[in-house]
N, C-alpha and C. Protein backbone atom coordinates (compact mmCIF):
# COMPACT_ATOMS: atom_id res chain seq x y z
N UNK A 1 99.23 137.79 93.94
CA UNK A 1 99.28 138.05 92.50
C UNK A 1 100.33 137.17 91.83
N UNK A 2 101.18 137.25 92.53
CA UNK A 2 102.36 136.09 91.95
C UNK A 2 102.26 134.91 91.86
N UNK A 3 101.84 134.81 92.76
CA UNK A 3 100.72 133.39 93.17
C UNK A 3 99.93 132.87 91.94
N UNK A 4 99.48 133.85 91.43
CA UNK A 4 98.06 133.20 90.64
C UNK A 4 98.63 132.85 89.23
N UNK A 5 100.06 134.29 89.11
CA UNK A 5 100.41 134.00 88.00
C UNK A 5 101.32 132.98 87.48
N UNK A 6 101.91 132.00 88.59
CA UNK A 6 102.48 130.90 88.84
C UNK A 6 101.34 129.76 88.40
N UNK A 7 100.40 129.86 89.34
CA UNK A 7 99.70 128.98 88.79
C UNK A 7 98.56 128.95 86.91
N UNK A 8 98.62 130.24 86.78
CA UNK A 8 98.02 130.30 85.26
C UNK A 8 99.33 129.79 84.02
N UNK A 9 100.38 129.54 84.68
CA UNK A 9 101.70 129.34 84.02
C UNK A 9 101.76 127.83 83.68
N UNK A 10 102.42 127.26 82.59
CA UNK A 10 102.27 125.67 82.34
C UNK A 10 102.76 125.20 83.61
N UNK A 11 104.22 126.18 83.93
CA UNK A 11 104.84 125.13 85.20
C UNK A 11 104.04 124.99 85.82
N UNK A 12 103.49 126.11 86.50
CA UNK A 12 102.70 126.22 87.58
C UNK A 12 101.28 125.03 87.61
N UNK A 13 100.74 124.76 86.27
CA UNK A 13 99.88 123.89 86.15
C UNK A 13 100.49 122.23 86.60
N UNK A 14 101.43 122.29 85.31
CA UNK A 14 102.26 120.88 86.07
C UNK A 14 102.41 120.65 88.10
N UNK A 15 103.05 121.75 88.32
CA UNK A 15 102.93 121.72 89.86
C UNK A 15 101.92 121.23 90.66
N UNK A 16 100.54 121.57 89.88
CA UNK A 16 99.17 121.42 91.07
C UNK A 16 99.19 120.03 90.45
N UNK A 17 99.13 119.38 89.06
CA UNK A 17 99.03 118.31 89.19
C UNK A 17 100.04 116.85 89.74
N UNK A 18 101.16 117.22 90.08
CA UNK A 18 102.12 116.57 90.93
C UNK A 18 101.45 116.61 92.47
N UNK A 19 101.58 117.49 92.62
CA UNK A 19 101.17 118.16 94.11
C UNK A 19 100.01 117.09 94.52
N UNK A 20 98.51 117.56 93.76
CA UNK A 20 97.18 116.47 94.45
C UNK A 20 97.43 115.14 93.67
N UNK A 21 98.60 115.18 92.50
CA UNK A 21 98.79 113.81 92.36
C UNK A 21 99.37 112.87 93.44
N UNK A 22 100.32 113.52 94.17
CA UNK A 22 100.90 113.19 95.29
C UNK A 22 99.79 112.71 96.32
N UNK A 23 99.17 113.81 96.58
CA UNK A 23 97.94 113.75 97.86
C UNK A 23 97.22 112.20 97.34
N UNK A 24 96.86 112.27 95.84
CA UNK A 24 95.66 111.51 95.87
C UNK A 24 96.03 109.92 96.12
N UNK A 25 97.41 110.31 95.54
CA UNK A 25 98.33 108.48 95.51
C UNK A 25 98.42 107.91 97.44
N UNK A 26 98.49 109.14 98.49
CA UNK A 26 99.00 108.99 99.50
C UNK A 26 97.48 108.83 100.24
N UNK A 27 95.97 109.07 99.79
CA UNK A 27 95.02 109.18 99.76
C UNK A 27 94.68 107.23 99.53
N UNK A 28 94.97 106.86 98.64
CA UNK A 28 94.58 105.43 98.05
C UNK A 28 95.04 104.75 98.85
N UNK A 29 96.53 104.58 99.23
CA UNK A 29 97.59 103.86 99.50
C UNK A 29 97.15 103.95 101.07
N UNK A 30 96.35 104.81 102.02
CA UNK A 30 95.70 104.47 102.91
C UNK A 30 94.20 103.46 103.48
N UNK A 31 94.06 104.48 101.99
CA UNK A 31 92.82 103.84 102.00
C UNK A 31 92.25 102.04 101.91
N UNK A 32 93.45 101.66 100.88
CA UNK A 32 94.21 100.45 100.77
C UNK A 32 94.28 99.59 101.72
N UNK A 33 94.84 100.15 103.02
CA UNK A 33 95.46 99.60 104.49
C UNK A 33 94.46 99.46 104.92
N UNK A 34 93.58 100.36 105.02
CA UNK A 34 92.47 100.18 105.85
C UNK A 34 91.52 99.08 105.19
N UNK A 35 91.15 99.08 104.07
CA UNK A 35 89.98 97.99 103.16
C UNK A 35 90.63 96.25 103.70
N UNK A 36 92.28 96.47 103.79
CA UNK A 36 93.04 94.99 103.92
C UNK A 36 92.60 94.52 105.05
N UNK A 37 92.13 95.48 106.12
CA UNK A 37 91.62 95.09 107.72
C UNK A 37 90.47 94.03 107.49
N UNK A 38 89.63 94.20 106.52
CA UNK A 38 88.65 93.08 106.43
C UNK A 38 88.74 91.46 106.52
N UNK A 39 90.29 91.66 106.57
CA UNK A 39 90.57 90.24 106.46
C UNK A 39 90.95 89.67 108.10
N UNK A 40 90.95 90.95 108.88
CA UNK A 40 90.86 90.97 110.00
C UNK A 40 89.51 90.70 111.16
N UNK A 41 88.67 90.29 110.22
CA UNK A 41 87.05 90.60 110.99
C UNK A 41 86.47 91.50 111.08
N UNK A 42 85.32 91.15 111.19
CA UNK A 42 84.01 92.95 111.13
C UNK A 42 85.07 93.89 112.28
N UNK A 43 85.19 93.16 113.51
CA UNK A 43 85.40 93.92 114.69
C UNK A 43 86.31 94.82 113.86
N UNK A 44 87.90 94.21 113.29
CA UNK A 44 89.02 95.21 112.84
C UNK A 44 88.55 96.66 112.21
N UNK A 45 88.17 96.25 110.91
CA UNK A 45 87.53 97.41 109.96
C UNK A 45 86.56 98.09 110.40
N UNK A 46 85.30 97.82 111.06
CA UNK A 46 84.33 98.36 112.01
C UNK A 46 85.02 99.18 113.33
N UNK A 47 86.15 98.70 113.69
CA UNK A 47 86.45 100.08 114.90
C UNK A 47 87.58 100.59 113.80
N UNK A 48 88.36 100.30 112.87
CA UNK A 48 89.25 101.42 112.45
C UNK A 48 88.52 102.48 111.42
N UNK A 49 87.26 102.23 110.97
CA UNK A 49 86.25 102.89 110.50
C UNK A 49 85.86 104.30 111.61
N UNK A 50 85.27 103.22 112.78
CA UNK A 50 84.76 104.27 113.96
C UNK A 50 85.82 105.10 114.65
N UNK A 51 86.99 104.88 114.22
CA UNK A 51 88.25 105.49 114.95
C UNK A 51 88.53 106.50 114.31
N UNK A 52 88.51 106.40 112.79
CA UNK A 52 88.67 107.98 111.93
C UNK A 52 87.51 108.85 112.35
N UNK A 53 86.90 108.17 112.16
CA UNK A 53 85.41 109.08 113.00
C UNK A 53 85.23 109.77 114.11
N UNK A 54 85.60 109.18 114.68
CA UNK A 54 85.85 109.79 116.45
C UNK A 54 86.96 110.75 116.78
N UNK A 55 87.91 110.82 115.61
CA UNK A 55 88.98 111.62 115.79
C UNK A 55 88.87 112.67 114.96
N UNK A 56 87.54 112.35 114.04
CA UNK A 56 86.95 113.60 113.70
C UNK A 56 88.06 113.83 112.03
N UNK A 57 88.26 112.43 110.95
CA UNK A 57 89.16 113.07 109.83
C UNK A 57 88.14 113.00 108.69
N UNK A 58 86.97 112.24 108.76
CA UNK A 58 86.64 111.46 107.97
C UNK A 58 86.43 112.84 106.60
N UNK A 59 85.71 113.87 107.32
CA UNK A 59 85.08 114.70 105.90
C UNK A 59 86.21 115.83 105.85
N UNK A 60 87.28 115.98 106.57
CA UNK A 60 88.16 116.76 105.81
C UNK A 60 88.95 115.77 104.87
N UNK A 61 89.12 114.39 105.23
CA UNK A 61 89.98 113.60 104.38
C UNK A 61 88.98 113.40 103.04
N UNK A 62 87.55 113.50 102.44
CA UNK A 62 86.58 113.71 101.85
C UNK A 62 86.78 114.67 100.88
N UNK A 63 86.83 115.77 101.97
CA UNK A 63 86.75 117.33 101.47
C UNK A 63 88.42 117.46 100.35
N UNK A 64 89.28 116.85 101.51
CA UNK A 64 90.55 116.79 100.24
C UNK A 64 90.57 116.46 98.95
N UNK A 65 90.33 115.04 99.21
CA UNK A 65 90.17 114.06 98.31
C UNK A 65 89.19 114.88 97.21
N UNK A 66 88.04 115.15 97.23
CA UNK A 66 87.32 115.82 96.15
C UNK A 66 87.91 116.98 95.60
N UNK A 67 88.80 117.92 96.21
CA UNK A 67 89.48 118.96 96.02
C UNK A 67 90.92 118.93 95.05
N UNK A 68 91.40 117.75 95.69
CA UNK A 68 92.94 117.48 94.82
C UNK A 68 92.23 116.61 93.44
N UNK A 69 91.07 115.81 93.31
CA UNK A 69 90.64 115.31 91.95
C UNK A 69 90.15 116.58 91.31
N UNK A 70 89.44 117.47 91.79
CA UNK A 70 89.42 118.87 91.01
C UNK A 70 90.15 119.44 90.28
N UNK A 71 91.16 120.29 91.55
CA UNK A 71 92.27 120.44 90.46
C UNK A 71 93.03 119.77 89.75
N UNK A 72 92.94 118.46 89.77
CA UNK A 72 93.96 117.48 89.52
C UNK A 72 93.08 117.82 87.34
N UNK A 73 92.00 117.58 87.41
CA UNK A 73 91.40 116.97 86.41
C UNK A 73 91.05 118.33 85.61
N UNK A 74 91.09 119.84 86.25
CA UNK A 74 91.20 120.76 85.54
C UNK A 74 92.47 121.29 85.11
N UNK A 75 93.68 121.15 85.62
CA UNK A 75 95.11 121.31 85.38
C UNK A 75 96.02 120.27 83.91
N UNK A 76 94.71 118.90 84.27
CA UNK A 76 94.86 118.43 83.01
C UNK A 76 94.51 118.47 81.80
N UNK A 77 93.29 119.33 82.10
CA UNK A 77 92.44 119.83 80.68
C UNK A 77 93.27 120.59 79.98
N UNK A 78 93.88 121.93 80.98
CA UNK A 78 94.09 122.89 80.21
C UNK A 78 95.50 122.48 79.91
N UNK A 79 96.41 121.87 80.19
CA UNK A 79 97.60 121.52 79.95
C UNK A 79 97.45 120.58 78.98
N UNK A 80 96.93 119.62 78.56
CA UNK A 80 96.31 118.86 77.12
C UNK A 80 95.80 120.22 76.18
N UNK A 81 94.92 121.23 76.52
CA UNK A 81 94.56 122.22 75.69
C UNK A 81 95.68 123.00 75.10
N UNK A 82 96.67 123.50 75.99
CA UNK A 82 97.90 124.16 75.27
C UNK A 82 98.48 123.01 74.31
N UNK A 83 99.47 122.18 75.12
CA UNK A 83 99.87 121.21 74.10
C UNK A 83 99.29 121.25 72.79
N UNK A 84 98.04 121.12 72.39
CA UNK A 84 97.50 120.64 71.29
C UNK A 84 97.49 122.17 70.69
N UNK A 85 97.27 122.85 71.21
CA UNK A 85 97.67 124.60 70.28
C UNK A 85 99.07 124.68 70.02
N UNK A 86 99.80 124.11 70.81
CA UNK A 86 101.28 124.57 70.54
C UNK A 86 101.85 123.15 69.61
N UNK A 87 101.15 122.49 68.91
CA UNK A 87 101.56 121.37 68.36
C UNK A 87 101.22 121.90 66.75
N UNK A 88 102.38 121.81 65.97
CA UNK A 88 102.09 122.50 64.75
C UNK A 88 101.17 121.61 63.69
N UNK A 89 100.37 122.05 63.47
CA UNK A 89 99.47 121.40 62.57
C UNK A 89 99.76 119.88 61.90
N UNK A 90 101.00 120.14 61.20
CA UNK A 90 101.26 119.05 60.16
C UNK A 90 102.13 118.05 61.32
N UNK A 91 102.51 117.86 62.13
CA UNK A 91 103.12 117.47 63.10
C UNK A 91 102.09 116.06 63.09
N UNK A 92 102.58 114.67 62.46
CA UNK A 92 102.68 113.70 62.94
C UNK A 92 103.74 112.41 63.57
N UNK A 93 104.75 112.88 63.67
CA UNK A 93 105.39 111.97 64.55
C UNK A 93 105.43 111.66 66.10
N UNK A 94 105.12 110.60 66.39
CA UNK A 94 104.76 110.21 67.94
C UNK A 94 103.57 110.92 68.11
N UNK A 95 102.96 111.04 67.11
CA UNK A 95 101.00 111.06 67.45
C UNK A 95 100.66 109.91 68.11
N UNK A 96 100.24 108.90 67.28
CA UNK A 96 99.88 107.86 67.83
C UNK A 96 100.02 107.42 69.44
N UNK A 97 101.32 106.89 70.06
CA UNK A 97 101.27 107.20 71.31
C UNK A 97 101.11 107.80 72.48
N UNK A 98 101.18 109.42 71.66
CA UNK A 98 100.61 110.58 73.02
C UNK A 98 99.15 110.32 73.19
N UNK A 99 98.68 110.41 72.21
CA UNK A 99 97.12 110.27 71.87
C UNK A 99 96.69 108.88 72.71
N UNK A 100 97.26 107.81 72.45
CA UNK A 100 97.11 106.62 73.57
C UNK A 100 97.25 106.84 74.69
N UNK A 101 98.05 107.48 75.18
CA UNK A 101 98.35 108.24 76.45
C UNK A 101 97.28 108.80 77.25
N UNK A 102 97.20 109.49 76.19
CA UNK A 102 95.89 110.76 76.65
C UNK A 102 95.03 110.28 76.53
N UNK A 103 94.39 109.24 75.85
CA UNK A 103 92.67 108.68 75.79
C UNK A 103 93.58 107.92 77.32
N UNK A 104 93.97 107.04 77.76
CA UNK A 104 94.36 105.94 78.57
C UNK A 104 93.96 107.24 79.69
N UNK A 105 94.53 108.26 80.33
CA UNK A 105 94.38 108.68 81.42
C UNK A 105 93.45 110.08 81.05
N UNK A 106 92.51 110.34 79.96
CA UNK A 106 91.49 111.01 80.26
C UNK A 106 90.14 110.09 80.35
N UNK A 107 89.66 108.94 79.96
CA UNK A 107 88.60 108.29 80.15
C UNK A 107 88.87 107.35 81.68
N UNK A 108 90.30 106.94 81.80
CA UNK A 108 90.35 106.43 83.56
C UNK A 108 90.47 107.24 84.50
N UNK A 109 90.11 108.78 83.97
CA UNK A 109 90.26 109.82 85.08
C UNK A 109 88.53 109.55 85.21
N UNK A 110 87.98 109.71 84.22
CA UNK A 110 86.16 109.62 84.49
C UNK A 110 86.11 108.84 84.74
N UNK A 111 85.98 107.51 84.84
CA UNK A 111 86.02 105.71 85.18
C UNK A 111 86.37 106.14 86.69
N UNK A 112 87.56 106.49 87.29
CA UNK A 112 87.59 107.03 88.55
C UNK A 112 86.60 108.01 89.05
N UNK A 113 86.46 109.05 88.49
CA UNK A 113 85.72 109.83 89.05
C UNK A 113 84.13 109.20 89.42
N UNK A 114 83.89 108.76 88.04
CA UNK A 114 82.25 108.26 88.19
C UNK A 114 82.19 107.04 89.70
N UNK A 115 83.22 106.43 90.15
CA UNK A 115 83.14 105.42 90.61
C UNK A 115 83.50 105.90 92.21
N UNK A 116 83.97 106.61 92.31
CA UNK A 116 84.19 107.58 93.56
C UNK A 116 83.05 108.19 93.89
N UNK A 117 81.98 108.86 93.21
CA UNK A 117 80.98 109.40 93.37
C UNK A 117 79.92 108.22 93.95
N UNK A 118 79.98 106.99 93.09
CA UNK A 118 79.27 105.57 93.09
C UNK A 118 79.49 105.68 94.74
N UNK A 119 80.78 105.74 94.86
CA UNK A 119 81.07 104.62 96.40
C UNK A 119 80.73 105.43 97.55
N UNK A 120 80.63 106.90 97.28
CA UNK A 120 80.34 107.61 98.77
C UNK A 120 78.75 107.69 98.36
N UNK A 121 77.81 107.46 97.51
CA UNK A 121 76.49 107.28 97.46
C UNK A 121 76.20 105.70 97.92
N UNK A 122 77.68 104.88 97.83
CA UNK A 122 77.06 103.37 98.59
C UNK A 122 76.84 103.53 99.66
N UNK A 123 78.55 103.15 99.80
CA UNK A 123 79.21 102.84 101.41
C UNK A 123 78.50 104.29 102.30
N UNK A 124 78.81 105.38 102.08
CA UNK A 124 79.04 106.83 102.73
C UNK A 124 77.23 107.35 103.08
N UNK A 125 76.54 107.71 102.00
CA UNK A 125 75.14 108.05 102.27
C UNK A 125 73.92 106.90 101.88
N UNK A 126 74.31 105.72 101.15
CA UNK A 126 73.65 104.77 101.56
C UNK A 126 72.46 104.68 100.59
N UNK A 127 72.60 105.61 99.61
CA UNK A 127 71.50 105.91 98.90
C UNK A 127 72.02 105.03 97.79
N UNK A 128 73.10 104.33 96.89
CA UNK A 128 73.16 103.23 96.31
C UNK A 128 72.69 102.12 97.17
N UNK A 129 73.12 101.90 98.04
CA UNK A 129 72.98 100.48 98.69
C UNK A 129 71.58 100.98 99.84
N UNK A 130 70.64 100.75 100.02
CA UNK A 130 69.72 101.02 100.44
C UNK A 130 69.67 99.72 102.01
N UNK A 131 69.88 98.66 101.69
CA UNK A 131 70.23 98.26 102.99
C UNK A 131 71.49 98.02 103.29
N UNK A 132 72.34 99.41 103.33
CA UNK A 132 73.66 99.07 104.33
C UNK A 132 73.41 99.62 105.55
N UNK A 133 73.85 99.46 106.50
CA UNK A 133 73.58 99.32 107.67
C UNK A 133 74.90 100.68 108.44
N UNK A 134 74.45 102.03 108.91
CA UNK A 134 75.73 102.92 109.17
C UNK A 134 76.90 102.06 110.18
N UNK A 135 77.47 101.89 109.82
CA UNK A 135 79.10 101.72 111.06
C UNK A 135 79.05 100.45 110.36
N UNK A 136 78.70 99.81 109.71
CA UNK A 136 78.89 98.10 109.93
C UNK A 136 79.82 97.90 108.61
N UNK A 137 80.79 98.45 108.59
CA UNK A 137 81.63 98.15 107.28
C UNK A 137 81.85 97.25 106.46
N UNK A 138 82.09 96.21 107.39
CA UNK A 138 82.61 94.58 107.12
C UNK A 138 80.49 94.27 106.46
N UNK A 139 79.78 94.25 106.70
CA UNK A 139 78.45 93.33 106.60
C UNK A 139 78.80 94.38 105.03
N UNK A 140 78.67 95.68 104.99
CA UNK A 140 78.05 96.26 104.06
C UNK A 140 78.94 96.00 102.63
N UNK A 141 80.38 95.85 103.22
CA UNK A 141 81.61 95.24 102.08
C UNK A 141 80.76 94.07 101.52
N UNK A 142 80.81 93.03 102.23
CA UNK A 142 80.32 92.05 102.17
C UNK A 142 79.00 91.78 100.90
N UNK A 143 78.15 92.56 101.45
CA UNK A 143 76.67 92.29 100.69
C UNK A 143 77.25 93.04 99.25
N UNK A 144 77.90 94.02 99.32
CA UNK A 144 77.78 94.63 98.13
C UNK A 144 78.46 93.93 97.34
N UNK A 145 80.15 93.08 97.61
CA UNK A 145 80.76 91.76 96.71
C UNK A 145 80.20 90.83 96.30
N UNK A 146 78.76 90.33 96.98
CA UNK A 146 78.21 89.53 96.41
C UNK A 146 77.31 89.64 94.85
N UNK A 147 77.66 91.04 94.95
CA UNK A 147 76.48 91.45 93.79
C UNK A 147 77.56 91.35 92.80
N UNK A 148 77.37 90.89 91.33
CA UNK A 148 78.38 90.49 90.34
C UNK A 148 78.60 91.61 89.40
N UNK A 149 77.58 92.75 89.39
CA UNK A 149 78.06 94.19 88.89
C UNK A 149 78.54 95.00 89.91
N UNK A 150 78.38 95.13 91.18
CA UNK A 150 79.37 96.04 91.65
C UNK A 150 80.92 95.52 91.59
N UNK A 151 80.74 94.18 91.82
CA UNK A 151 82.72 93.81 91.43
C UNK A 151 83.16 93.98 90.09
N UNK A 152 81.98 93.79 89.12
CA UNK A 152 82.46 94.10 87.69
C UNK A 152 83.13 95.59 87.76
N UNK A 153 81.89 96.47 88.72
CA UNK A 153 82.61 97.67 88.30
C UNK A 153 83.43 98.40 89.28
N UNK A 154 83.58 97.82 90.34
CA UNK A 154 84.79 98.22 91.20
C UNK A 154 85.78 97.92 90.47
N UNK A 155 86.09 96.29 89.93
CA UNK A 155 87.40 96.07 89.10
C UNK A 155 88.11 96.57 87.87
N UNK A 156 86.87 97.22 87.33
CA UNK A 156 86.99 97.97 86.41
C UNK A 156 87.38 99.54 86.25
N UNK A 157 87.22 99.98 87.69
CA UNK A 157 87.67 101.17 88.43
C UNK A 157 89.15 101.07 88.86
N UNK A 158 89.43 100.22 89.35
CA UNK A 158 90.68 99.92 90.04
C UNK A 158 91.81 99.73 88.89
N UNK A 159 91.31 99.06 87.64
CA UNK A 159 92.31 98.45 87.02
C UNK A 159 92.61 100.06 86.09
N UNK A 160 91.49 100.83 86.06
CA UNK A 160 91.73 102.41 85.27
C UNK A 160 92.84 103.14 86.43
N UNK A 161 92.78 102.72 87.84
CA UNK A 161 93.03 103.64 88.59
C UNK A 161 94.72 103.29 88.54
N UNK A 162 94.45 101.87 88.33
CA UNK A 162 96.59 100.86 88.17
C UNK A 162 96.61 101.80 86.91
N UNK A 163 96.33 102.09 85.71
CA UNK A 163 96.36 102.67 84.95
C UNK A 163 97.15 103.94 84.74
N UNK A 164 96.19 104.82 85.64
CA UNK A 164 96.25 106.25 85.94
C UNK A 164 97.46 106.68 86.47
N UNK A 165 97.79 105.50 87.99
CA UNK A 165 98.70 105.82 88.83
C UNK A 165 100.36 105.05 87.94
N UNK A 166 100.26 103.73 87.28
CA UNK A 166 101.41 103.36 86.51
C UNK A 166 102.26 104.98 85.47
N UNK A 167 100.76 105.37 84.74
CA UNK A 167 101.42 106.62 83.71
C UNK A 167 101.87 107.68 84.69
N UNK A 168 101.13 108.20 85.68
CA UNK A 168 101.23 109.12 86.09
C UNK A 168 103.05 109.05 87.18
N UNK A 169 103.21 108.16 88.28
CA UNK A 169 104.40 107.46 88.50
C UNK A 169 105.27 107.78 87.67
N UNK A 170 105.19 107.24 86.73
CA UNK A 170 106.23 106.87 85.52
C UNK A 170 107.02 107.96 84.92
N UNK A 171 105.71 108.92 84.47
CA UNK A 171 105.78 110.79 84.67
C UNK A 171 106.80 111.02 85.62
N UNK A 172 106.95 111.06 86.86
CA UNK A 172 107.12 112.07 88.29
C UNK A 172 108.35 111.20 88.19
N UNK A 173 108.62 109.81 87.97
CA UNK A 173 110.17 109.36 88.29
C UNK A 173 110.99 109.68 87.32
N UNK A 174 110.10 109.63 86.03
CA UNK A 174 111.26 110.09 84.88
C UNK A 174 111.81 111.94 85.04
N UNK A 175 110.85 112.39 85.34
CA UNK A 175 111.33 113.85 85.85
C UNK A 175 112.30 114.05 86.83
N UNK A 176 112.17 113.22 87.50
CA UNK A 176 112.96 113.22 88.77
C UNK A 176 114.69 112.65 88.30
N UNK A 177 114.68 112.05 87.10
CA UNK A 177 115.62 111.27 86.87
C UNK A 177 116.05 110.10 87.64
N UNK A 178 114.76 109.49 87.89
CA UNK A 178 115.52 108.18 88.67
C UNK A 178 115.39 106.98 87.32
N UNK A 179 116.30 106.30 88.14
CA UNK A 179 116.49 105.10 86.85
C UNK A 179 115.88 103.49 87.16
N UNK A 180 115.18 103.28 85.83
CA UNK A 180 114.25 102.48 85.66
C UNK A 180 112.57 103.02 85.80
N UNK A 181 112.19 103.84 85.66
CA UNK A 181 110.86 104.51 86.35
C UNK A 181 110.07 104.12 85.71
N UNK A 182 109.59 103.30 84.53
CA UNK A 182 108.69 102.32 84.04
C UNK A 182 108.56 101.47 85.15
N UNK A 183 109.25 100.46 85.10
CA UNK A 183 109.62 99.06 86.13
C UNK A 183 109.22 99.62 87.55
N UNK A 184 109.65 100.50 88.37
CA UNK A 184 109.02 101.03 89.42
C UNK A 184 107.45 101.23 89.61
N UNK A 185 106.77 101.93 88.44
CA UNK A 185 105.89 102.97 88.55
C UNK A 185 104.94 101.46 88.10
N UNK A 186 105.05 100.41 87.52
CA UNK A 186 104.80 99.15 86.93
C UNK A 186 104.27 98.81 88.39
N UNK A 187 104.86 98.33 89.33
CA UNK A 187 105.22 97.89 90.82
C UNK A 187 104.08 98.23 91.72
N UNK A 188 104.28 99.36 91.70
CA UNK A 188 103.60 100.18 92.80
C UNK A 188 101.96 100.17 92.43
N UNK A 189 101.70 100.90 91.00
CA UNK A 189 100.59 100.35 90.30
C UNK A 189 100.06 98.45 90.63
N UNK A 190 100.77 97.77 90.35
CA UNK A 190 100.28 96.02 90.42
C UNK A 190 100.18 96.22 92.22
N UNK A 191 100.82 96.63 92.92
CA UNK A 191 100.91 96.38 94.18
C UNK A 191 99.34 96.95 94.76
N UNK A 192 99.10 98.17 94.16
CA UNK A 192 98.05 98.85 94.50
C UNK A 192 97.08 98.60 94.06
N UNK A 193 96.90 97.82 92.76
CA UNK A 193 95.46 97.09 92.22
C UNK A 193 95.19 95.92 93.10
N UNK A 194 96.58 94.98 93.18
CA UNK A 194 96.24 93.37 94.04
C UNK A 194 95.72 93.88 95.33
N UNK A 195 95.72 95.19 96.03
CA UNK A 195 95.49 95.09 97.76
C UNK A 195 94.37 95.20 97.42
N UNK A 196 93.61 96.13 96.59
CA UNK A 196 91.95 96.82 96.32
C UNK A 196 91.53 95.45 95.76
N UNK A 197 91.83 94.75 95.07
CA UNK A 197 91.11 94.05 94.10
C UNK A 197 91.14 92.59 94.91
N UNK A 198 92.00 92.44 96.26
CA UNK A 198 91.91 91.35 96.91
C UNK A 198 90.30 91.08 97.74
N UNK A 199 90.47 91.88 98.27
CA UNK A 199 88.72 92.28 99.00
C UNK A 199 87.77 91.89 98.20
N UNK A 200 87.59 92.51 97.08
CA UNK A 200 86.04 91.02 96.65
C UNK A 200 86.27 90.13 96.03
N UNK A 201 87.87 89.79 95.19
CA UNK A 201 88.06 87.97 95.67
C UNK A 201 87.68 87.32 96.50
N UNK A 202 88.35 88.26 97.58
CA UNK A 202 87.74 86.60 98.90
C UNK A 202 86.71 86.96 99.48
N UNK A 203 85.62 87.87 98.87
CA UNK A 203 84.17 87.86 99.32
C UNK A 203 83.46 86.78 98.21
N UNK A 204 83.97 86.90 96.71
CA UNK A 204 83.19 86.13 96.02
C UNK A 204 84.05 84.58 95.97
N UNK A 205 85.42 84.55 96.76
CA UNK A 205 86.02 83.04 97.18
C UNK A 205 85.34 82.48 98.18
N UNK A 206 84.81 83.54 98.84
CA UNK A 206 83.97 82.88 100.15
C UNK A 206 85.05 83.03 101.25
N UNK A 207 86.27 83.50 101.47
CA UNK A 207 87.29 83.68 102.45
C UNK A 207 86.84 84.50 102.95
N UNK A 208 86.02 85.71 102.83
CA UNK A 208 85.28 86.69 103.73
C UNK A 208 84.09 86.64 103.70
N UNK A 209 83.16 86.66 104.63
CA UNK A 209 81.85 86.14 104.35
C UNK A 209 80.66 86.84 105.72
């Protein structure tokens, strides 16, 4: 009971979204490591593929992942919903920028979402990409970079997701009181778009092929 009433509480809302914000950042930033293997050969990415598999993480790491964007994206509704009740009517100063704020990480939360759904109907059940081939990671990366709308819209995913993760960062360090947390949260964001966004460069450079 205390429980619930913690979480029906603003803090308590803020909390879940730190919390699977945490998960989801520590979620990417793997996921990341693993996509960079391509530059390693089919063999690399093709057994560290078959290795999550065999150890049996793949659909609880799935099952998370869909779970922490859940709450992540309902904790933000309703916490944008109070705000805007508790904001007194005639209240325009620093409109403009919250409101930038808030369009910036409620349409790159859908831009993510829609594109997450995209990629486990590619890569995952195969029903976007109709000839990918199961286990063959590296061929199926491959064919799909060549196509000039899926990189349009992977890049276009990624650069919402530098987006998402720069504001959101930026959030959690300034709370924290660390100093400089723009410039940090800046960093980590560019660091985390260049690893994702390197992979179909050098499929459409021809460095992976």
């Amino acid at each position: 009971m205390q429980t619930l009433r913690l979480y029906r509480s603003t803090v308590g809302k803020k909390a879940v979204m730190a919390v699977t914000g945490v998960g989801m950042l520590l979620f990417v930033v793997g996921h990341m490591i693993g996509n960079l293997s391509v530059f390693s050969g089919p063999a690399a990415i093709d057994g560290y593929a078959r290795w999550l598999r065999e150890i049996g993480v793949v659909w609880p790491l799935r099952f998370g992942l869909l779970l922490c964007v859940g709450l992540h994206m309902v904790a933000a509704v309703q916490l944008a919903r109070r705000a805007r009740k508790a904001r007194p009517q005639g209240y325009e100063h620093g409109r403009r920028p919250q409101s930038y704020a808030a369009r910036t990480m409620r349409w790159g939360g859908v831009i993510i979402t829609l594109f997450v759904v995209y990629h486990l109907l590619d890569l995952t059940a195969g029903v976007a990409n109709p000839h990918g081939v199961q286990g063959e990671v590296y061929n199926n990366l491959v064919a799909d970079f060549q196509l000039w709308y899926v990189v349009l819209a992977y890049t276009v995913a990624v650069l919402a997701l530098g987006l998402h993760i720069r504001h959101g960062a930026w959030s959690a360090l300034q709370s924290l009181g660390v100093t400089a947390p723009r410039g940090i949260a800046l960093v980590v964001a560019g660091v985390i778009c260049a690893g994702y966004l390197s992979v179909p460069a050098a499929v459409v450079l021809g460095v992976v092929s």
